[in-house]
PDB file of N, CA and C in Angstrom:
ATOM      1  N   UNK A   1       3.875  -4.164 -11.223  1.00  0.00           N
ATOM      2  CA  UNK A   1       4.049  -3.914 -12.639  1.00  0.00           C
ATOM      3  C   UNK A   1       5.429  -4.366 -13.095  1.00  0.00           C
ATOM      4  N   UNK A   2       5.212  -4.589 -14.459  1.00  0.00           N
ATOM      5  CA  UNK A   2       6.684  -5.244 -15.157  1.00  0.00           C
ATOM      6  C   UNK A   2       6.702  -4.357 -15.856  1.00  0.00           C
ATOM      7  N   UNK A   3       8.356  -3.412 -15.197  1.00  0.00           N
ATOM      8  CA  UNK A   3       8.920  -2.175 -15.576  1.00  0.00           C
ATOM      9  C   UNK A   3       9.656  -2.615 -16.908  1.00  0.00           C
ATOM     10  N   UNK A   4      10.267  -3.519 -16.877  1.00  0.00           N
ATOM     11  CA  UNK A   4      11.506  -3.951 -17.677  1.00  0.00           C
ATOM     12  C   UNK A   4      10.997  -4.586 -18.934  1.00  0.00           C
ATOM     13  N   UNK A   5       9.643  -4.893 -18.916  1.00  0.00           N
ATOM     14  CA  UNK A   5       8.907  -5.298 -20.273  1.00  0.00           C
ATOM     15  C   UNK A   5       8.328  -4.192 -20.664  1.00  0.00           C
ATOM     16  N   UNK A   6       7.979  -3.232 -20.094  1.00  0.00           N
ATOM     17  CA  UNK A   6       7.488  -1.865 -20.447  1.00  0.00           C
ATOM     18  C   UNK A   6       8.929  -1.273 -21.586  1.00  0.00           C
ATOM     19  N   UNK A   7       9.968  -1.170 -20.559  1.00  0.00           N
ATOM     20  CA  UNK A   7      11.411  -0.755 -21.506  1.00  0.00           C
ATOM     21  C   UNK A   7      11.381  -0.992 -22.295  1.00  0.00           C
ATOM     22  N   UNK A   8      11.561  -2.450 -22.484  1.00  0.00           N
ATOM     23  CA  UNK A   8      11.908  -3.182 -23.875  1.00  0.00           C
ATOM     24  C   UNK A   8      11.213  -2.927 -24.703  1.00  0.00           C
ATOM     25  N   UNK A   9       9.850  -2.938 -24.529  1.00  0.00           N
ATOM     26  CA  UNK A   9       9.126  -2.605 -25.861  1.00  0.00           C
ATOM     27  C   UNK A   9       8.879  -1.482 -26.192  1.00  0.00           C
ATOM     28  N   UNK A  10       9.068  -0.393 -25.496  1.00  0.00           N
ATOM     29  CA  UNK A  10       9.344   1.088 -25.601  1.00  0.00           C
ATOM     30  C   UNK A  10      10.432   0.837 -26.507  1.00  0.00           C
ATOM     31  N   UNK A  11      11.603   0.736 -26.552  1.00  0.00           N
ATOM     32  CA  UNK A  11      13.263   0.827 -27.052  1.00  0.00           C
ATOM     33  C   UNK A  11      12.599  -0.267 -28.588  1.00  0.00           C
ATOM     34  N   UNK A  12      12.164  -1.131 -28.497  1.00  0.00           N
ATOM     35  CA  UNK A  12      11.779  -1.919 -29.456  1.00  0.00           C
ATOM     36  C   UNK A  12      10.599  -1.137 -30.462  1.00  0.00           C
ATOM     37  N   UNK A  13       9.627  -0.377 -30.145  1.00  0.00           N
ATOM     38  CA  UNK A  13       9.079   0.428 -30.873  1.00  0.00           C
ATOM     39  C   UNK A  13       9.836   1.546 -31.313  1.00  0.00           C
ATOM     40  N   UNK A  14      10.410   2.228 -30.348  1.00  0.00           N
ATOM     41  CA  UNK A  14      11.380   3.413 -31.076  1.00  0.00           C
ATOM     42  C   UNK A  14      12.484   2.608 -32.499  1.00  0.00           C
ATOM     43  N   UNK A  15      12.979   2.024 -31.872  1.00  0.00           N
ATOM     44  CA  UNK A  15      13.942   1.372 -32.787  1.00  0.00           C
ATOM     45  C   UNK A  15      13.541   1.384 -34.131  1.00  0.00           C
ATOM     46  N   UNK A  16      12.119   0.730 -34.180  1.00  0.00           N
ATOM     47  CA  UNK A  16      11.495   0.012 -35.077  1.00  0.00           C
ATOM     48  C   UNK A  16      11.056   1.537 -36.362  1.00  0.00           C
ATOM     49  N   UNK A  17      10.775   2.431 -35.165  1.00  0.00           N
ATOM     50  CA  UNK A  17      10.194   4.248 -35.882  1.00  0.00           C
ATOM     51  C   UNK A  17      11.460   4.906 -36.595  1.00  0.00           C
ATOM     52  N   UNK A  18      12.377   4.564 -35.755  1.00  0.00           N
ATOM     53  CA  UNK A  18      14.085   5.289 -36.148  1.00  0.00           C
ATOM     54  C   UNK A  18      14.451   4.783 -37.809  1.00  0.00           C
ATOM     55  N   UNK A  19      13.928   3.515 -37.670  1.00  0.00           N
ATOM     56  CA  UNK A  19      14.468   2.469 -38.933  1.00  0.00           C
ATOM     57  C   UNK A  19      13.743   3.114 -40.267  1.00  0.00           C
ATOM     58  N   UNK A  20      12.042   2.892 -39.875  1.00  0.00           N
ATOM     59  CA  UNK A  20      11.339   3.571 -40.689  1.00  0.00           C
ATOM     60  C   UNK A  20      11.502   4.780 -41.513  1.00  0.00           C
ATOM     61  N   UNK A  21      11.729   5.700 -40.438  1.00  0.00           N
ATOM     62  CA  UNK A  21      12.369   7.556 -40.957  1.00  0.00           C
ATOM     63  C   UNK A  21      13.429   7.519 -41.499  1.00  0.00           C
ATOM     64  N   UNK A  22      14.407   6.860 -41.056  1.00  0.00           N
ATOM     65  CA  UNK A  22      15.821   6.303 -41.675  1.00  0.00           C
ATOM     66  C   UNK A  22      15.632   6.246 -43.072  1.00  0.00           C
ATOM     67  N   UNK A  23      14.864   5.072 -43.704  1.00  0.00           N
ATOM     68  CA  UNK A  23      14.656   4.515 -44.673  1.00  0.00           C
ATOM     69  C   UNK A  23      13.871   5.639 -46.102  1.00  0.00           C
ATOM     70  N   UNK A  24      12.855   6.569 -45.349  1.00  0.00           N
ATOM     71  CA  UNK A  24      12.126   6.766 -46.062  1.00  0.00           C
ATOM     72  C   UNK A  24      13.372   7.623 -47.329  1.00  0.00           C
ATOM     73  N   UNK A  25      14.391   8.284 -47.054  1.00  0.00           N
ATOM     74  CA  UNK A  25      14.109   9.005 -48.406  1.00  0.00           C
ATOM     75  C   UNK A  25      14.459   7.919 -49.424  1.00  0.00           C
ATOM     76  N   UNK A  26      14.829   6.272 -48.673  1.00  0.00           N
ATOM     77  CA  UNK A  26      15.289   5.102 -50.423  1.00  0.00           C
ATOM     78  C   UNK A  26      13.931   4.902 -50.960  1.00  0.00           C
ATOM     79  N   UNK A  27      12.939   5.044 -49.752  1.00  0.00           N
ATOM     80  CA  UNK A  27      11.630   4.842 -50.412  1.00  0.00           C
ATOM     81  C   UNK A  27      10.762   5.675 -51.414  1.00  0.00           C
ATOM     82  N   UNK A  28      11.641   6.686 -51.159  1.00  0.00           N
ATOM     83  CA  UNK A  28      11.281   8.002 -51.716  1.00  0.00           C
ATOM     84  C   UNK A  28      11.411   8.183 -53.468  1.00  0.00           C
ATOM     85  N   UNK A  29      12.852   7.459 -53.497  1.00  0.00           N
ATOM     86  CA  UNK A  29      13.781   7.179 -54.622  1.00  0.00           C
ATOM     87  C   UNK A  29      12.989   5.841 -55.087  1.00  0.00           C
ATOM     88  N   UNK A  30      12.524   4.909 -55.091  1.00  0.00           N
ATOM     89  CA  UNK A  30      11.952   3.662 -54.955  1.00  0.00           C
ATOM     90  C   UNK A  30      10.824   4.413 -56.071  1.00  0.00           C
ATOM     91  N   UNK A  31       9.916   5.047 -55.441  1.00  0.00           N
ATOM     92  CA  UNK A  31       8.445   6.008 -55.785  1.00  0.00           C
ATOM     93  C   UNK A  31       8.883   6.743 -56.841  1.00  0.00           C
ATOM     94  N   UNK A  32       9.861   7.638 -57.237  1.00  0.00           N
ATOM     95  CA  UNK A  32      10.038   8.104 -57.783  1.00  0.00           C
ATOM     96  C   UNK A  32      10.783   7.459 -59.490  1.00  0.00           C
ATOM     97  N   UNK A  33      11.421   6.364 -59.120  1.00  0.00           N
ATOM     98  CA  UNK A  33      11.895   5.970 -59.717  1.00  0.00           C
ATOM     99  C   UNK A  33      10.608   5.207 -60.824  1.00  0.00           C
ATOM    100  N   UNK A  34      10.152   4.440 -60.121  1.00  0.00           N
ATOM    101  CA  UNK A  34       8.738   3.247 -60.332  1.00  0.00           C
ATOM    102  C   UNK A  34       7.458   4.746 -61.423  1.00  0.00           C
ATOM    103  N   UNK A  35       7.295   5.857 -60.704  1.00  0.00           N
ATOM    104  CA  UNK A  35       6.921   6.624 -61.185  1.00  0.00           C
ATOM    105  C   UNK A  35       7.640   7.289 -62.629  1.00  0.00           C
ATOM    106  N   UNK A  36       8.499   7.623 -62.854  1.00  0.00           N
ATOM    107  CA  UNK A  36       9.061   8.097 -63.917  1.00  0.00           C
ATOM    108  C   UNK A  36       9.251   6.611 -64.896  1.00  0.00           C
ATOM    109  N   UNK A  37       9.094   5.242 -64.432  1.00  0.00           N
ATOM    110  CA  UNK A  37       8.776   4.333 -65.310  1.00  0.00           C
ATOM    111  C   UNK A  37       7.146   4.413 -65.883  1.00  0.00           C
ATOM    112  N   UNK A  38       6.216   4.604 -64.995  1.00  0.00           N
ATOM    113  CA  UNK A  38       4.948   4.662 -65.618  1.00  0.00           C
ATOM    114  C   UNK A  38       4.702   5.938 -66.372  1.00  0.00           C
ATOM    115  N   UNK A  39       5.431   6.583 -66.286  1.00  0.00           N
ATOM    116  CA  UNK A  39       5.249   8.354 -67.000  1.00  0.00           C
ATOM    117  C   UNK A  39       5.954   8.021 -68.678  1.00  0.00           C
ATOM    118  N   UNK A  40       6.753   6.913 -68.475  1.00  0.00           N
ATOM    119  CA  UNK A  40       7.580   6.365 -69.845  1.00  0.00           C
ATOM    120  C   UNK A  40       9.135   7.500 -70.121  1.00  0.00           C
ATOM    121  N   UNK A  41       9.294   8.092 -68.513  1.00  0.00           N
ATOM    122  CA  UNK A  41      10.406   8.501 -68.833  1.00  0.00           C
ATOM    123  C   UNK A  41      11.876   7.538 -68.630  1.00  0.00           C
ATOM    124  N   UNK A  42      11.626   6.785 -67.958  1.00  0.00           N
ATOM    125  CA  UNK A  42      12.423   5.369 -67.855  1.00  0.00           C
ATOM    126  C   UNK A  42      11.941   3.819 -68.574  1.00  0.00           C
ATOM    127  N   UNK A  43      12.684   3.407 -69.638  1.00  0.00           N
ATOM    128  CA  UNK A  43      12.052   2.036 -69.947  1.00  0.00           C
ATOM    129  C   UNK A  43      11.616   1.262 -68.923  1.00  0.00           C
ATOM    130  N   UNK A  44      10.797   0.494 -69.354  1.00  0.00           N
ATOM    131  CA  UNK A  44      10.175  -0.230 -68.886  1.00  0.00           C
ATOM    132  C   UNK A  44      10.735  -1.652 -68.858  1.00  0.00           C
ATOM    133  N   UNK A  45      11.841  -2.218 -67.950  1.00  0.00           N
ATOM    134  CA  UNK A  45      12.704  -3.050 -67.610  1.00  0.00           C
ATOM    135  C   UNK A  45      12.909  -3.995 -66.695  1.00  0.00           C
ATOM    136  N   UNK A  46      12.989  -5.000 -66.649  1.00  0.00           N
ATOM    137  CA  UNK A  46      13.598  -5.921 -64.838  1.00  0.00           C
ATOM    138  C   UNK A  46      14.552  -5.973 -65.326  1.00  0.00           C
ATOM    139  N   UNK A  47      15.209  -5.623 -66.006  1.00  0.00           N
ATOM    140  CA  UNK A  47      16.953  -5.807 -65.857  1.00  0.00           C
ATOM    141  C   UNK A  47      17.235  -4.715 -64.915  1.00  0.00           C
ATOM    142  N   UNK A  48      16.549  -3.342 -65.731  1.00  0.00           N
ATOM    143  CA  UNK A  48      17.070  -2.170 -65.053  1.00  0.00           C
ATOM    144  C   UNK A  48      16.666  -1.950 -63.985  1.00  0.00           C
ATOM    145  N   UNK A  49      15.388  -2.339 -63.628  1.00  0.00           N
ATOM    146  CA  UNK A  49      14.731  -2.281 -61.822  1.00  0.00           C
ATOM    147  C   UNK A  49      15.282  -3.227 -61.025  1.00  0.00           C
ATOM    148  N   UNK A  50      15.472  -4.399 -61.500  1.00  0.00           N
ATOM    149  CA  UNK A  50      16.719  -4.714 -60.724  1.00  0.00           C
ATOM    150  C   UNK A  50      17.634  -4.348 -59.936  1.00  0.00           C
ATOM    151  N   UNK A  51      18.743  -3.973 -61.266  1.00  0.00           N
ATOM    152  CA  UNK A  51      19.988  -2.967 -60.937  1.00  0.00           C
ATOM    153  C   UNK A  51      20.050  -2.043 -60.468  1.00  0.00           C
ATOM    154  N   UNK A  52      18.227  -1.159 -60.408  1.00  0.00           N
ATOM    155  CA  UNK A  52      18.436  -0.006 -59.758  1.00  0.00           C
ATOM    156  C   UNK A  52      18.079  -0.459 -58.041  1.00  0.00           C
ATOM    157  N   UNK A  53      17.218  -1.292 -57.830  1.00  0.00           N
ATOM    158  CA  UNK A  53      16.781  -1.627 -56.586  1.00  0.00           C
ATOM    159  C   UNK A  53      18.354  -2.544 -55.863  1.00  0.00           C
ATOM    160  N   UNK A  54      19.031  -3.110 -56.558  1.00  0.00           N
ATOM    161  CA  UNK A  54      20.479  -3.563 -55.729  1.00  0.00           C
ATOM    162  C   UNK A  54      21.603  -2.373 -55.781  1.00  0.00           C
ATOM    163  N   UNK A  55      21.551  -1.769 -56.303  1.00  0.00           N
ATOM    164  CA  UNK A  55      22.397  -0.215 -56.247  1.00  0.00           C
ATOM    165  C   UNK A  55      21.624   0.347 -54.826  1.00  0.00           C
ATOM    166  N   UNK A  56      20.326   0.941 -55.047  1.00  0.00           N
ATOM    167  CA  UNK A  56      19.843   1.648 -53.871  1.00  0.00           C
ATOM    168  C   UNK A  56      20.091   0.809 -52.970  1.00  0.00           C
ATOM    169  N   UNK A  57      19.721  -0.721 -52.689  1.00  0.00           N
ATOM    170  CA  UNK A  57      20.143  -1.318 -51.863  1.00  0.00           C
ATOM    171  C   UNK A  57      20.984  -1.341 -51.100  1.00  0.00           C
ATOM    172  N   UNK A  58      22.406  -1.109 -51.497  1.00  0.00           N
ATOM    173  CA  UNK A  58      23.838  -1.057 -51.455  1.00  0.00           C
ATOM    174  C   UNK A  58      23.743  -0.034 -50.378  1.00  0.00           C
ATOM    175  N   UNK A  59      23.415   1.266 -51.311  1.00  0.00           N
ATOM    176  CA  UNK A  59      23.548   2.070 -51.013  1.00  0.00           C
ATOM    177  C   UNK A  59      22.942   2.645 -49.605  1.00  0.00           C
ATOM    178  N   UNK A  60      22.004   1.929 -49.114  1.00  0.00           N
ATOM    179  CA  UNK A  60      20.758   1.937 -48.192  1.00  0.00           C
ATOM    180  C   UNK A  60      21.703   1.501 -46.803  1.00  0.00           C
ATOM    181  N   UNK A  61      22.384   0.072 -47.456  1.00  0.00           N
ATOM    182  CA  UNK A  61      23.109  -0.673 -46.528  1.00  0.00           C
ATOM    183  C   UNK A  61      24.608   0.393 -46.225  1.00  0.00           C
ATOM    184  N   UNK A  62      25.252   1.172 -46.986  1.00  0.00           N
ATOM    185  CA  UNK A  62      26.037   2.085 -46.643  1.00  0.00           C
ATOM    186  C   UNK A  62      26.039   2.372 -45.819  1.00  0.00           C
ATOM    187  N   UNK A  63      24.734   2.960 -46.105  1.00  0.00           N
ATOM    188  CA  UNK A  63      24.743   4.642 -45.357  1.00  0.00           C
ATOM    189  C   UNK A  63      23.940   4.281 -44.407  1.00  0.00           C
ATOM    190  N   UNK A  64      22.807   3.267 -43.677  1.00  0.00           N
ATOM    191  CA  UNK A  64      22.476   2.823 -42.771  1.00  0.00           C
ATOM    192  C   UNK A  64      22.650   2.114 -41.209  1.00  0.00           C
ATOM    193  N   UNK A  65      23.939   0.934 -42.011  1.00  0.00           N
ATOM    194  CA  UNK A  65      24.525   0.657 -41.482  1.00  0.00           C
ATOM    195  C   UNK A  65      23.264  -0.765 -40.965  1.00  0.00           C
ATOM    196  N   UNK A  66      23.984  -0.803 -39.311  1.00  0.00           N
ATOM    197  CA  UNK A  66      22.814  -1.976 -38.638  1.00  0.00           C
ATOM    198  C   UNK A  66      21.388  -1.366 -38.675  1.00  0.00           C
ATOM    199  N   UNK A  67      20.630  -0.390 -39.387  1.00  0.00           N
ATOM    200  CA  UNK A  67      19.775   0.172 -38.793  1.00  0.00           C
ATOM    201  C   UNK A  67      18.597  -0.050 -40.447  1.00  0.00           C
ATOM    202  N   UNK A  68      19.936  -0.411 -41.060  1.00  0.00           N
ATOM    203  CA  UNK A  68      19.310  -0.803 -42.556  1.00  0.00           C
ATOM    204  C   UNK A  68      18.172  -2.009 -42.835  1.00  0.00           C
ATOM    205  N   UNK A  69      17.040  -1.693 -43.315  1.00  0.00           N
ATOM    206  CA  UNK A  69      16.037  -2.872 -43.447  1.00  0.00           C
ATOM    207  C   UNK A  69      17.460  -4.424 -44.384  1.00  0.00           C
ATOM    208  N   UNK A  70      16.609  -5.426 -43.833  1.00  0.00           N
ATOM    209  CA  UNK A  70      17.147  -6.616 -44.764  1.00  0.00           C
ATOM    210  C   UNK A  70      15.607  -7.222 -45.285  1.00  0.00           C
ATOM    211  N   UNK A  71      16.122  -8.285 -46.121  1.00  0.00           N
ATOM    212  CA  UNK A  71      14.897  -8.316 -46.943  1.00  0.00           C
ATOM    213  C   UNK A  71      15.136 -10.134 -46.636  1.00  0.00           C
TER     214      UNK A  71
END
């Protein structure tokens, strides 16, 4: 058996789960945000979804660090 390809993709799936959970509460903010646009409590904008999706962005990349999705 190939122990060391077993590892890797063990460490490569975790990684991949860590990133995910990491991420969720921008996704959270993402949903919520997109939602309070269809409710009409936020205009209805690409300037402003924009600006809000490169702010969270930023912000994602902060506080993430290397562990932060790239696009």
């Amino acid at each position: 058996m190939n122990y060391t390809c077993n590892i890797a993709q063990a460490t490569e799936v975790a990684a991949r789960s860590s990133s995910l959970l990491l991420s969720l509460p921008f996704d959270m903010a993402r949903e919520q945000y997109a939602s309070a646009v269809r409710a009409g409590l936020i205009e209805a904008s690409m300037l402003a979804g924009a600006q809000f999706e490169r702010t969270l962005s930023s912000i994602e990349t902060a506080t993430l660090g290397p562990w932060a999705r790239r696009v």
